[in-house]
C-alpha atoms as a PDB file:
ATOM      1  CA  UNK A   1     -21.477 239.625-217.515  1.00  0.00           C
ATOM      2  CA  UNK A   2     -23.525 242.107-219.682  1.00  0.00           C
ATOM      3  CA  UNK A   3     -27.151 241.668-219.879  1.00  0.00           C
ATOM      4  CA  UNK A   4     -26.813 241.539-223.959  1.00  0.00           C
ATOM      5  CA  UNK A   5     -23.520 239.613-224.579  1.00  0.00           C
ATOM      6  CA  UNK A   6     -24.109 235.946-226.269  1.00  0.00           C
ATOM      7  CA  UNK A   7     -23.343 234.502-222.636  1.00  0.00           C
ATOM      8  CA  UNK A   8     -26.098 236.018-221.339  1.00  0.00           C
ATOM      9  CA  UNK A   9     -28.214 234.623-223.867  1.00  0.00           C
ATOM     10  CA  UNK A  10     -26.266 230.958-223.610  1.00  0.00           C
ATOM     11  CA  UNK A  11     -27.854 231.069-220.321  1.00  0.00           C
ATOM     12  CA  UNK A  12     -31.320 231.862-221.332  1.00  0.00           C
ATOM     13  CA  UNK A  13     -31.154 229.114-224.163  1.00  0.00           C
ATOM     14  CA  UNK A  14     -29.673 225.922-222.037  1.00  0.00           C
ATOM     15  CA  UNK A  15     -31.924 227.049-218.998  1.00  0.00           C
ATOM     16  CA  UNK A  16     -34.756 226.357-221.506  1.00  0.00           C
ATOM     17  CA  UNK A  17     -33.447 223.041-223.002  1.00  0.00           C
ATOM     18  CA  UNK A  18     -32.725 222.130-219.275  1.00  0.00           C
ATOM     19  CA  UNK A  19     -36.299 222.551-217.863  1.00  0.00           C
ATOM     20  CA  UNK A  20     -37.531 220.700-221.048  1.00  0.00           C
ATOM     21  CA  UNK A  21     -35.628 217.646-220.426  1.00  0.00           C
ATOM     22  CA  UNK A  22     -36.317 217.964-216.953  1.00  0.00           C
ATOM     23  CA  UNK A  23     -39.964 218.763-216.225  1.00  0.00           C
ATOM     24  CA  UNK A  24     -41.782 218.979-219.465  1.00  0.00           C
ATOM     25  CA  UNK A  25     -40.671 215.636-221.842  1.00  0.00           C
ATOM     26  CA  UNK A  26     -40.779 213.010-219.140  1.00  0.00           C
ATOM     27  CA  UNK A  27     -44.625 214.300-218.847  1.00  0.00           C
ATOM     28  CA  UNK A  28     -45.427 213.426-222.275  1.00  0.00           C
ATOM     29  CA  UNK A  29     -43.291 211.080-223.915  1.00  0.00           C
ATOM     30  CA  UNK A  30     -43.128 207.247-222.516  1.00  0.00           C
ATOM     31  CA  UNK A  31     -39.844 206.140-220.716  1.00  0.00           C
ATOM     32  CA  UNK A  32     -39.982 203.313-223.192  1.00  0.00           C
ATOM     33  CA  UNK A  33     -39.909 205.894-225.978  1.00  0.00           C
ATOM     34  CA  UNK A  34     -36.820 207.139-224.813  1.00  0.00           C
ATOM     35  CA  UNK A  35     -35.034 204.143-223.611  1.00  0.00           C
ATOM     36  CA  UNK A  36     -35.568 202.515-227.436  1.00  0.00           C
ATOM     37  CA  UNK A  37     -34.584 206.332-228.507  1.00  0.00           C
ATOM     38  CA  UNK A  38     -31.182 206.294-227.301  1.00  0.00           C
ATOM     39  CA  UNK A  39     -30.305 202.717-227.494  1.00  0.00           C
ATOM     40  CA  UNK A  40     -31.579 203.237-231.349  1.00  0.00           C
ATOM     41  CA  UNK A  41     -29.387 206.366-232.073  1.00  0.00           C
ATOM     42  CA  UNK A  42     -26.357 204.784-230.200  1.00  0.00           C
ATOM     43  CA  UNK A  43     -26.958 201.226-232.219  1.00  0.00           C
ATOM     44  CA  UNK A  44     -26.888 203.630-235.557  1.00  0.00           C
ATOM     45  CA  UNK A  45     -23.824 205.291-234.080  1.00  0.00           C
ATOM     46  CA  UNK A  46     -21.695 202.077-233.447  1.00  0.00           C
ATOM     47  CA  UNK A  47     -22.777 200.401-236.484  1.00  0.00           C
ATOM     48  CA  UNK A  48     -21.550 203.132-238.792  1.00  0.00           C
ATOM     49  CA  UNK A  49     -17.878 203.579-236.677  1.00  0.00           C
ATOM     50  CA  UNK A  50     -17.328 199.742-237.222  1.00  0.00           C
ATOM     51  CA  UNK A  51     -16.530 199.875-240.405  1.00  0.00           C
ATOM     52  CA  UNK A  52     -13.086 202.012-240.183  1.00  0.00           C
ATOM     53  CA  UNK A  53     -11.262 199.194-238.469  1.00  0.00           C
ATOM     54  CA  UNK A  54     -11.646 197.469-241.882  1.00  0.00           C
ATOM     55  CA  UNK A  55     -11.288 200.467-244.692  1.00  0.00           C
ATOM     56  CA  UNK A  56     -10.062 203.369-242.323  1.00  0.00           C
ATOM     57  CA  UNK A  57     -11.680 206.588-241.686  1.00  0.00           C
ATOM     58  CA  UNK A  58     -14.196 207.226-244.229  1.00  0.00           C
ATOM     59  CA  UNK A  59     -17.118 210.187-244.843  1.00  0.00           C
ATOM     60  CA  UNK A  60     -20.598 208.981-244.382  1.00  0.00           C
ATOM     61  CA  UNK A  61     -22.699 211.922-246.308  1.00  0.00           C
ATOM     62  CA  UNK A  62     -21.621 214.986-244.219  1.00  0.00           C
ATOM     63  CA  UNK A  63     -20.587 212.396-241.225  1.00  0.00           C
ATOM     64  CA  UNK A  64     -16.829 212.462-240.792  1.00  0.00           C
ATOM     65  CA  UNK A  65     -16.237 208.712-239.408  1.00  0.00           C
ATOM     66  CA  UNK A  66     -12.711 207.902-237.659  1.00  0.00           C
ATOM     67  CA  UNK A  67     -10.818 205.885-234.862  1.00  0.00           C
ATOM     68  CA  UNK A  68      -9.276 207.620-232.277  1.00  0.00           C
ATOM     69  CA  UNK A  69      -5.358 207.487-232.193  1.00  0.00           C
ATOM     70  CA  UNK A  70      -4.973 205.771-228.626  1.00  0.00           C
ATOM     71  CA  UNK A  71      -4.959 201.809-228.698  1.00  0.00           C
ATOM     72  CA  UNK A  72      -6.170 199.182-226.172  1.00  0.00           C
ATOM     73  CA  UNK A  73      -4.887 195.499-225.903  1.00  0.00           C
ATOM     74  CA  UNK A  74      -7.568 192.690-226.490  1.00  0.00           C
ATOM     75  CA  UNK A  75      -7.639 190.279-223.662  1.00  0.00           C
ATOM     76  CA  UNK A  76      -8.646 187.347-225.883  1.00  0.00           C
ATOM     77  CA  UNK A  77      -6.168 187.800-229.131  1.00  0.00           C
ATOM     78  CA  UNK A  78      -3.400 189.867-227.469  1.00  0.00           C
ATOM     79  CA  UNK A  79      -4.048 192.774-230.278  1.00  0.00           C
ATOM     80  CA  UNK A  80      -4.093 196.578-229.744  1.00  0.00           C
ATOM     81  CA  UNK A  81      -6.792 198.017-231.272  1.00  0.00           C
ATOM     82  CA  UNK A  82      -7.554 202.059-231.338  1.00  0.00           C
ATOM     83  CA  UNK A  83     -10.519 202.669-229.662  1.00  0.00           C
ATOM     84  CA  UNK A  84     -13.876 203.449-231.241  1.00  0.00           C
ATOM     85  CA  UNK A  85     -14.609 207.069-231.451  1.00  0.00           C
ATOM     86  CA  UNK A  86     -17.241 206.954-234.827  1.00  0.00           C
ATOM     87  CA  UNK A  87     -18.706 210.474-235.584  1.00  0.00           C
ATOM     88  CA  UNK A  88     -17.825 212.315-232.348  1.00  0.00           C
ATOM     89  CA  UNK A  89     -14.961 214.105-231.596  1.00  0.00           C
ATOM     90  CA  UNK A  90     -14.122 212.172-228.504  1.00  0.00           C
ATOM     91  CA  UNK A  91     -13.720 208.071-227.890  1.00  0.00           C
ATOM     92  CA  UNK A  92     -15.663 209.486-224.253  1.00  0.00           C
ATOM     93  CA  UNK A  93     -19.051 211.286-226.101  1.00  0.00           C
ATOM     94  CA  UNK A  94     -19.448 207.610-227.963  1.00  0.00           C
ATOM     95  CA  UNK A  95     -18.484 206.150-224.335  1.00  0.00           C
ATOM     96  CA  UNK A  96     -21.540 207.974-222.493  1.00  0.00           C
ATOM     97  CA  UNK A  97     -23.936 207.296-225.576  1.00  0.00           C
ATOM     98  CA  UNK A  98     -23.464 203.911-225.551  1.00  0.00           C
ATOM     99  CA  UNK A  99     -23.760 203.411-222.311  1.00  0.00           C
ATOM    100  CA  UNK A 100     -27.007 205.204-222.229  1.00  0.00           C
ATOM    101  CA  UNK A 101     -28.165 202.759-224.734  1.00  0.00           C
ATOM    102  CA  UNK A 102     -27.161 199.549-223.993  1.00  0.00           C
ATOM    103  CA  UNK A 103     -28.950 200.066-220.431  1.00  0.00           C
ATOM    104  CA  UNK A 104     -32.180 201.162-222.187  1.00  0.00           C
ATOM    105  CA  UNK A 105     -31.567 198.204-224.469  1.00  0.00           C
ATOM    106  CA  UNK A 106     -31.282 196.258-221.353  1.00  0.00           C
ATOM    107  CA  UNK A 107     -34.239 197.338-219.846  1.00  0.00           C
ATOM    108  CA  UNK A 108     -36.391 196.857-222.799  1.00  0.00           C
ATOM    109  CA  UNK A 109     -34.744 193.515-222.982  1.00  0.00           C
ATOM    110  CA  UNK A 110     -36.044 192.183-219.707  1.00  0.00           C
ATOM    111  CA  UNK A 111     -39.512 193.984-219.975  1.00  0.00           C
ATOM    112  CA  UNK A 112     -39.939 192.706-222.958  1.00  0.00           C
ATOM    113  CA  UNK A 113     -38.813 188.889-221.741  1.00  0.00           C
ATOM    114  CA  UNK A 114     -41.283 189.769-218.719  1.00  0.00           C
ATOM    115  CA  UNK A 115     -44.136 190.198-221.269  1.00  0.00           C
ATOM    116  CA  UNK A 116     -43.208 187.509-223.605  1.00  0.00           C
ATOM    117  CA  UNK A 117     -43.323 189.825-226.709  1.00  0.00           C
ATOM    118  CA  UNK A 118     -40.751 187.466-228.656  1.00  0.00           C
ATOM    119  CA  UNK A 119     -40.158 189.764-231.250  1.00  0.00           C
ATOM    120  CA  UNK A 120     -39.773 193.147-229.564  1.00  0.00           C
ATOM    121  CA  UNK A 121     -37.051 190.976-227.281  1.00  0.00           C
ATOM    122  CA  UNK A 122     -34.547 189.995-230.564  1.00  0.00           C
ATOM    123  CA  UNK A 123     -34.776 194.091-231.169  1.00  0.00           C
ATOM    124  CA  UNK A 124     -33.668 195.199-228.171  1.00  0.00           C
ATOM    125  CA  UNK A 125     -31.407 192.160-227.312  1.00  0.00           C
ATOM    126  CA  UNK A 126     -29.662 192.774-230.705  1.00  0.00           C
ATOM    127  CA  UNK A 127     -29.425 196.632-229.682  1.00  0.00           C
ATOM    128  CA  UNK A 128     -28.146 195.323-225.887  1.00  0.00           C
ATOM    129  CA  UNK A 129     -25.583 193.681-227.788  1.00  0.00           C
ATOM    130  CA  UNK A 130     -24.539 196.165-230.594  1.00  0.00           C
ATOM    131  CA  UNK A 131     -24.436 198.334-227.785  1.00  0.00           C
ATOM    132  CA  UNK A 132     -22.339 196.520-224.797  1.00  0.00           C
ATOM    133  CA  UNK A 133     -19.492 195.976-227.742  1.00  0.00           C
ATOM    134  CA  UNK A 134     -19.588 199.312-228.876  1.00  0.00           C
ATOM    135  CA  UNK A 135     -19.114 200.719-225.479  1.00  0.00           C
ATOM    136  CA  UNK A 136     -15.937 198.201-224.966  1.00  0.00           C
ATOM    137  CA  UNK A 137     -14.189 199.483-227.979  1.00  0.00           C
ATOM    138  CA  UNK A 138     -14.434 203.047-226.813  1.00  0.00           C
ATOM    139  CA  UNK A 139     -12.956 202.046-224.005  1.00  0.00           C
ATOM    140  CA  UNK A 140     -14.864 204.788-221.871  1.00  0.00           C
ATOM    141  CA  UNK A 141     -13.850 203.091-218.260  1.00  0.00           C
ATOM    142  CA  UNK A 142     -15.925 205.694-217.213  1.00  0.00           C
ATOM    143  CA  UNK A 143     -18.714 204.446-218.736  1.00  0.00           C
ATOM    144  CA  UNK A 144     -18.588 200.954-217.837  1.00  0.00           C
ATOM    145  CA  UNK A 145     -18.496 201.575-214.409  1.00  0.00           C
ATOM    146  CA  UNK A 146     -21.627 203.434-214.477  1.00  0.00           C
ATOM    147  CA  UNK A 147     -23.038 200.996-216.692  1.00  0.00           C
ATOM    148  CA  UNK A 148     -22.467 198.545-214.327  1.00  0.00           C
ATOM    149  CA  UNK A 149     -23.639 200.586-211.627  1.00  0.00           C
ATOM    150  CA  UNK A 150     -26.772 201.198-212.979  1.00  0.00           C
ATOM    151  CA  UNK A 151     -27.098 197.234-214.274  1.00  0.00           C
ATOM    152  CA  UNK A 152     -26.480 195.928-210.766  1.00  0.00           C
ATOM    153  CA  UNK A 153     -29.067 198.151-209.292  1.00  0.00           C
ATOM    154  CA  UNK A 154     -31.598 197.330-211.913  1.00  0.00           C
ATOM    155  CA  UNK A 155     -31.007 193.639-212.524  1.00  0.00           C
ATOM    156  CA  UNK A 156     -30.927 193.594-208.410  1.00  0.00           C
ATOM    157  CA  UNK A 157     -34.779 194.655-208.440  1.00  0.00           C
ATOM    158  CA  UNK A 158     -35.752 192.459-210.823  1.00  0.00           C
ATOM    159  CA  UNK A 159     -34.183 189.591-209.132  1.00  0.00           C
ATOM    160  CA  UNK A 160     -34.717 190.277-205.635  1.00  0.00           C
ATOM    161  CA  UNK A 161     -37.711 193.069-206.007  1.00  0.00           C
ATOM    162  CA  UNK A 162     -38.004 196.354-204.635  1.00  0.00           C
ATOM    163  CA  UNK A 163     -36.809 195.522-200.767  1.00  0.00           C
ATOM    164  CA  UNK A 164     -33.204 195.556-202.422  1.00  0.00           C
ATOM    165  CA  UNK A 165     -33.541 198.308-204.098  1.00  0.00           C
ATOM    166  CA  UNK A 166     -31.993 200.656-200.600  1.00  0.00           C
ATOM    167  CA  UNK A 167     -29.315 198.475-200.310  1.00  0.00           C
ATOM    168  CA  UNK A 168     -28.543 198.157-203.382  1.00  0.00           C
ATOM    169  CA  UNK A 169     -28.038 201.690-204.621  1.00  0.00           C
ATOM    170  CA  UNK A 170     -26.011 202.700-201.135  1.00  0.00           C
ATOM    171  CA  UNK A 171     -24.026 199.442-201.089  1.00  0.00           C
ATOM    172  CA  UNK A 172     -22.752 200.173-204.791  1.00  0.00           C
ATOM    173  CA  UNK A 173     -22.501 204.072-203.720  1.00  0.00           C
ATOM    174  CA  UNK A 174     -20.223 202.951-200.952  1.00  0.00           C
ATOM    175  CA  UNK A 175     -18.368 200.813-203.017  1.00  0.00           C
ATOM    176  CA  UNK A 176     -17.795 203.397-205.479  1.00  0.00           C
ATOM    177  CA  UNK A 177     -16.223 205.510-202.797  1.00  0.00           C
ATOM    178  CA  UNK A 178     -13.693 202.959-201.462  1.00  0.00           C
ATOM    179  CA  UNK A 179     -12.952 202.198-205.148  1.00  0.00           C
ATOM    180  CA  UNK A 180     -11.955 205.783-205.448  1.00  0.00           C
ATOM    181  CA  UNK A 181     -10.398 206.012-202.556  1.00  0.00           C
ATOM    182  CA  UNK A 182      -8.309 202.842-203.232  1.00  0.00           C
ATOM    183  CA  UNK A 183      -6.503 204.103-206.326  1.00  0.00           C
ATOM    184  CA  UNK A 184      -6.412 207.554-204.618  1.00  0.00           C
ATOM    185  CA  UNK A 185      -4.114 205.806-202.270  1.00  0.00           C
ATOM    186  CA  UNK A 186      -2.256 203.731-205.060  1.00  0.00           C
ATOM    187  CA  UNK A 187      -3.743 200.397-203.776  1.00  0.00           C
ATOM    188  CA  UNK A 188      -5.602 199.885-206.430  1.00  0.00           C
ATOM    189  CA  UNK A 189      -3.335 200.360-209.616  1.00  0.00           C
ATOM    190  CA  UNK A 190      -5.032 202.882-212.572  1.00  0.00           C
ATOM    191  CA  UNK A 191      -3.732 205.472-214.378  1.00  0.00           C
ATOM    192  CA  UNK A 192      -6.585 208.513-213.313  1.00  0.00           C
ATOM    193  CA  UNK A 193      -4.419 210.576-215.864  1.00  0.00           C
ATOM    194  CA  UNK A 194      -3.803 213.361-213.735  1.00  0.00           C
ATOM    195  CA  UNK A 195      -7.486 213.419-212.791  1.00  0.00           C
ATOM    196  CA  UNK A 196      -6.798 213.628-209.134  1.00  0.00           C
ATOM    197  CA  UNK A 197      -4.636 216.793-209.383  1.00  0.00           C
ATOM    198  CA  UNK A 198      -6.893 218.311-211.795  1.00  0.00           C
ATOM    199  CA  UNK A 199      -9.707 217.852-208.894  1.00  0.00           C
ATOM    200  CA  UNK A 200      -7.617 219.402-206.346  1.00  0.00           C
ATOM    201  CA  UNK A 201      -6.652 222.261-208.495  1.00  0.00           C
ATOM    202  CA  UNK A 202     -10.510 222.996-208.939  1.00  0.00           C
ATOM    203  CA  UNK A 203     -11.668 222.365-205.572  1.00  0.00           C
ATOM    204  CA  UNK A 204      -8.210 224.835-204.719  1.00  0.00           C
ATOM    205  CA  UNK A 205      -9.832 227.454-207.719  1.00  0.00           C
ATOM    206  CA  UNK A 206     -13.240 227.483-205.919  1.00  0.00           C
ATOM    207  CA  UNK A 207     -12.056 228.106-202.344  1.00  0.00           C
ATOM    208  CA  UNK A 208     -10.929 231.526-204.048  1.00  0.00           C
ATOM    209  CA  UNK A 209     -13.795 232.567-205.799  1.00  0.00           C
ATOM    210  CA  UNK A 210     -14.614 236.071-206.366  1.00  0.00           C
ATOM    211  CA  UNK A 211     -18.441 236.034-205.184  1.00  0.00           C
ATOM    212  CA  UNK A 212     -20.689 232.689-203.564  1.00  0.00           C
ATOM    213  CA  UNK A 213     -21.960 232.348-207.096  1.00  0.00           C
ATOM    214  CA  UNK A 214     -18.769 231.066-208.503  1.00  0.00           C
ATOM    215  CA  UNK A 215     -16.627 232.642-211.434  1.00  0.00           C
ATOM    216  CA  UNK A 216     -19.446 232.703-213.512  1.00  0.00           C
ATOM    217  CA  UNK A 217     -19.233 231.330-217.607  1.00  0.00           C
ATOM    218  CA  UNK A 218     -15.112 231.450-217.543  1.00  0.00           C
ATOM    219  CA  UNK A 219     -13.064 229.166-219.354  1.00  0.00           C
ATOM    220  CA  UNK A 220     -12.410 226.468-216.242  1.00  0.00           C
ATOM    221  CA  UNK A 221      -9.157 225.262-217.560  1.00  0.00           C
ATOM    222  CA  UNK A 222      -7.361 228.543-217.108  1.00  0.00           C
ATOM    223  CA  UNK A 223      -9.148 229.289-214.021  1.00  0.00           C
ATOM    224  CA  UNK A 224      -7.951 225.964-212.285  1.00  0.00           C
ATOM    225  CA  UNK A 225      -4.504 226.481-213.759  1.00  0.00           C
ATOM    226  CA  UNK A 226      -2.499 228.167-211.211  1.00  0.00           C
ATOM    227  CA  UNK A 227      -3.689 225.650-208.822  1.00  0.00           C
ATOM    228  CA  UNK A 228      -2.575 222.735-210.371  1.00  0.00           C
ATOM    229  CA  UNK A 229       0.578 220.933-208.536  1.00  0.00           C
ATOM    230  CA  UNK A 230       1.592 219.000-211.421  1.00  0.00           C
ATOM    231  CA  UNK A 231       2.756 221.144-214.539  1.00  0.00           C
ATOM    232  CA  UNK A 232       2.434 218.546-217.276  1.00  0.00           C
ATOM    233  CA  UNK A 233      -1.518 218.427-216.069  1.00  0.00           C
ATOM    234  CA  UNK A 234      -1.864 222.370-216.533  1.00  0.00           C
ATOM    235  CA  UNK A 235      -4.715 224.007-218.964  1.00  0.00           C
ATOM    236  CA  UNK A 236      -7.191 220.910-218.704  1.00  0.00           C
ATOM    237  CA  UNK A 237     -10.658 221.254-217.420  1.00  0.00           C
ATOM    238  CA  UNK A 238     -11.194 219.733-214.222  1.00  0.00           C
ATOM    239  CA  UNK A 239     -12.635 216.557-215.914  1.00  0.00           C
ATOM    240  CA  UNK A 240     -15.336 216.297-212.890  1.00  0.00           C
ATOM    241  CA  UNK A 241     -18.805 217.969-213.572  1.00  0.00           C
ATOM    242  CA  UNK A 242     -19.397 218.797-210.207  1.00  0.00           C
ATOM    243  CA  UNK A 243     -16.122 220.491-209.752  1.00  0.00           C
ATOM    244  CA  UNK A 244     -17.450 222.225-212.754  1.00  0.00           C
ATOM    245  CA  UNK A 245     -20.371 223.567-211.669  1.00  0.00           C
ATOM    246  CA  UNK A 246     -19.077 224.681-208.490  1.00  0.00           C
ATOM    247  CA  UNK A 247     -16.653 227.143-210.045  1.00  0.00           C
ATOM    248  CA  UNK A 248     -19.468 228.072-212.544  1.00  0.00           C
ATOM    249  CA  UNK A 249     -22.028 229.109-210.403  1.00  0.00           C
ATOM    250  CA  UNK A 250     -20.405 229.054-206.488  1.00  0.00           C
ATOM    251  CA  UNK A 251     -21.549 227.424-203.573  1.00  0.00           C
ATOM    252  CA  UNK A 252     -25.050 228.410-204.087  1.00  0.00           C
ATOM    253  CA  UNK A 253     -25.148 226.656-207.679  1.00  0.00           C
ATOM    254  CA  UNK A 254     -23.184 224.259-206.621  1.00  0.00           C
ATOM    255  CA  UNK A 255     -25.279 223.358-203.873  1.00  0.00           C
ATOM    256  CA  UNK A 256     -28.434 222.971-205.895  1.00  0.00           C
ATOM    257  CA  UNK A 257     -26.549 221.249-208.028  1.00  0.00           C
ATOM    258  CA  UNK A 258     -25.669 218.752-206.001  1.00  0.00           C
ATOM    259  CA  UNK A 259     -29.152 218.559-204.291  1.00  0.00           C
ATOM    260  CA  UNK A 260     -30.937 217.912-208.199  1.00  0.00           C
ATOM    261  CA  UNK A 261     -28.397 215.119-208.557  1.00  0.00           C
ATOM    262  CA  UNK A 262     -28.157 213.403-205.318  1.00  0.00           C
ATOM    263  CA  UNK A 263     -31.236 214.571-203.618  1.00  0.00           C
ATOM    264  CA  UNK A 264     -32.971 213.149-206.204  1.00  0.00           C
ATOM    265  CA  UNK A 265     -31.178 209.579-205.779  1.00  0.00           C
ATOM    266  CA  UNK A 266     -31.876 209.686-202.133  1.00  0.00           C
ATOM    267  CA  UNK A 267     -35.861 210.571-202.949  1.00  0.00           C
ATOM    268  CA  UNK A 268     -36.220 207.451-204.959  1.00  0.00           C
ATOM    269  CA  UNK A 269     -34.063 205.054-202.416  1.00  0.00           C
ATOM    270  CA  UNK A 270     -36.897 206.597-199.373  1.00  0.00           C
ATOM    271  CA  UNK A 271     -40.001 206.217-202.047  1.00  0.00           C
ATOM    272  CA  UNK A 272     -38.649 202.476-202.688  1.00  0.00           C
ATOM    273  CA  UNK A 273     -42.510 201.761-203.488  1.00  0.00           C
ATOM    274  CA  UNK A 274     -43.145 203.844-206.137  1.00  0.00           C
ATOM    275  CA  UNK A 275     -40.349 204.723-207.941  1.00  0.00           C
ATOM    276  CA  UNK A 276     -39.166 203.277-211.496  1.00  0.00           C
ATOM    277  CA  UNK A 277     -36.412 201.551-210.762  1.00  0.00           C
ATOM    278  CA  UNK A 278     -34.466 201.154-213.834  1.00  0.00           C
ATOM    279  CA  UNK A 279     -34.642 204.923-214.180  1.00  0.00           C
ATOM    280  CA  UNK A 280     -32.974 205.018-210.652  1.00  0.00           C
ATOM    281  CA  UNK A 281     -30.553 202.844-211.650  1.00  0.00           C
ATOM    282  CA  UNK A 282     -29.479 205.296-214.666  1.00  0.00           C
ATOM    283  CA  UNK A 283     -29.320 208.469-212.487  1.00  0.00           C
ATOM    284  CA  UNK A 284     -27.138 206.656-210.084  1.00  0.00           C
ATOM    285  CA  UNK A 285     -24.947 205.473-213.379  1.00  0.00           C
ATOM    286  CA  UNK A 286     -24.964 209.194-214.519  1.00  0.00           C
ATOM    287  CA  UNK A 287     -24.256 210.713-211.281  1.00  0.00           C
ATOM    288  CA  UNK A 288     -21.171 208.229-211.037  1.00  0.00           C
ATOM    289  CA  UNK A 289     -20.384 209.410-214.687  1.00  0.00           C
ATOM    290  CA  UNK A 290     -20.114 212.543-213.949  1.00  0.00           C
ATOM    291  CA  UNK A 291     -17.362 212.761-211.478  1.00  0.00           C
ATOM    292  CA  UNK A 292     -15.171 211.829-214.567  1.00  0.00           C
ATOM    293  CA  UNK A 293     -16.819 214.932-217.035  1.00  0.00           C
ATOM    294  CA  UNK A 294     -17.956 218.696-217.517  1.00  0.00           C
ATOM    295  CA  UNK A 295     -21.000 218.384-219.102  1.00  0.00           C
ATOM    296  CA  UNK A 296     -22.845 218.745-216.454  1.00  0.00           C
ATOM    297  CA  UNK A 297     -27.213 218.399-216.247  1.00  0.00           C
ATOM    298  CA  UNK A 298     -27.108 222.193-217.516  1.00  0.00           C
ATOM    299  CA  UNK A 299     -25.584 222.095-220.867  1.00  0.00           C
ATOM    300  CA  UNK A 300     -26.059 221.139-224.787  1.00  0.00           C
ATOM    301  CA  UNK A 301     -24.084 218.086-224.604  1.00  0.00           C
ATOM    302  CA  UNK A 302     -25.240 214.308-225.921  1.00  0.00           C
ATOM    303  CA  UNK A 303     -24.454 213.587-222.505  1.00  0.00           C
ATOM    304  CA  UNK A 304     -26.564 216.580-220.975  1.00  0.00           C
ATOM    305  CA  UNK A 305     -29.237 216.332-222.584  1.00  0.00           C
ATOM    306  CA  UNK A 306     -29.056 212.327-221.698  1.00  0.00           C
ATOM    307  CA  UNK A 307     -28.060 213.222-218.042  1.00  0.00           C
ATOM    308  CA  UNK A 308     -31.101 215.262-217.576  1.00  0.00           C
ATOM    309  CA  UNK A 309     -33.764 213.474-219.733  1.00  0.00           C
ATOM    310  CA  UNK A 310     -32.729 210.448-217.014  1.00  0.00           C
ATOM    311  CA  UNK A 311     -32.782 212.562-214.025  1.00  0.00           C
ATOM    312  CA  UNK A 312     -36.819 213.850-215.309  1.00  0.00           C
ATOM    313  CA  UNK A 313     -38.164 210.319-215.702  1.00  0.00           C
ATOM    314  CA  UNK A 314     -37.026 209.829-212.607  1.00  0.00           C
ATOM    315  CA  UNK A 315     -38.598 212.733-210.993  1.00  0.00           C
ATOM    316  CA  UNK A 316     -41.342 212.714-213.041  1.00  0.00           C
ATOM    317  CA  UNK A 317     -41.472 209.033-212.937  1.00  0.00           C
ATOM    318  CA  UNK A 318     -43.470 207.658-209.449  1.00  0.00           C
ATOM    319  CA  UNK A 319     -46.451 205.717-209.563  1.00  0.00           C
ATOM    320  CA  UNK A 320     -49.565 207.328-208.322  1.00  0.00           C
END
């Protein structure tokens, strides 16, 4: 890669945006500022998208508002609905917002009952819920699983206090793997769409790397192509973010990539004591996440730049 080409200089600029979110903002702006941040902006986000069930897509100032063409059955009426997609491209970038802010919402929720601020709680409990339903309509599976993940871990703490917070995070982490495992093996019946393959075909594309740091800033869908079994699943990205940074940047990117993500997990389960919890809770949710994306910790993304705000409070986040 030349030293002046605009990749080069990609680098420079997300390396940047990635050591802000991680090392610099969690230093200076409250974890409460962010949590009521996000669940805010993804409120705002939902809010505006609901009205195009009733009048259709519509423009919102320079906002392009619209429903995404796939439908879901409701399990209460028996009605397909499409699923909620708002101003992003994507059903899945509204998916990983909302989830983002209808655990912050939660969070503030509880705190807030904890303190018995009465007011602050009908905020956030009216963002938890704009939130939760928003996320539904996407119908981001992806999502609710790691909202649920990070829920279970958080709501366990506050129930049971910080002695469950070990078992806790590597029950659900175990869980999670004989979930996957189960509808790898077609016991447990859900349509991956091709996800499976797509994983194989990466994992296939990094075995033949050029160099330990990967393929370097290639377009992964053509990379993984040849290596994908099933022709029908051909020219999609791997759809798994650590696949994705493995054929990025190699084993040796890969690997500190993984240690970031999971080393930090496995930091706050050992320093049960002093680290915040609900922020714990989210990186587990986002780590989860993003075995189902690409937009990796280390990228411009809604959900980077979510990913790795999460990931700082949580380094940055232990009690003295």
């Amino acid at each position: 890669m030349s030293a002046g080409s605009t990749r080069a200089s990609f680098v420079v600029y997300v390396a940047l945006i990635f050591g802000l979110n991680l090392l610099f903002l969690p230093r200076y702006v409250s974890r409460n500022v962010f949590l009521l941040g996000v669940s805010t902006v993804s409120a705002f986000a939902v809010l505006i998208g609901l009205p195009a069930y009733i009048i259709g897509d519509y423009e919102l100032a320079w906002l392009q508002i619209q429903l995404y063409s796939a439908k879901f059955q409701l399990p209460i009426f028996g009605t397909e609905i499409q699923f909620l997609q708002s101003i992003f491209v994507n059903p899945n970038l509204l998916g990983v917002l909302t989830f983002a802010g209808a655990f912050g919402a939660l969070v503030l929720t509880v705190e807030n009952a904890q303190k018995r601020q009465f007011l602050p709680i009908s905020v956030s409990a009216a963002l938890l819920f704009v939130n939760s339903f928003g996320m539904y309509l996407t119908h981001a599976r992806a999502s609710w699983i790691a909202f649920c993940l990070a829920s279970t871990v958080y709501l366990g703490y506050v129930l049971l206090g910080r002695e469950s917070v070990p078992y806790s995070v590597i029950s659900l982490a175990l869980l999670t793997f004989l979930f996957f495992a189960g509808i790898f093996l077609s016991i447990i019946p859900i349509d991956t769409h091709g996800r499976f393959a797509l994983w194989t075909g990466g994992l296939r594309a990094f075995l033949d790397a050029p160099s330990p740091l990967g393929y370097g800033l290639i377009n992964t869908h053509e990379a993984i192509a040849p290596y994908v079994p099933d022709p029908a699943f051909r020219g999609y990205s791997p759809h798994n973010s650590y696949v994705q940074i493995f054929l990025n940047t190699g084993i040796i990117g890969g690997l500190m990539y993984v240690l970031i993500v999971f080393g930090s997990i496995i930091e706050g389960i050992v320093r049960k004591n002093t680290v915040d919890v609900p922020m714990l809770g989210f990186a587990l949710g986002f780590a989860v996440h993003q075995m189902f994306s690409v937009y990796t910790l280390f990228n411009t993304a809604v959900a980077s730049i979510l990913s790795a705000l999460v990931f700082g409070y949580l380094i940055c986040g232990y009690r003295k």
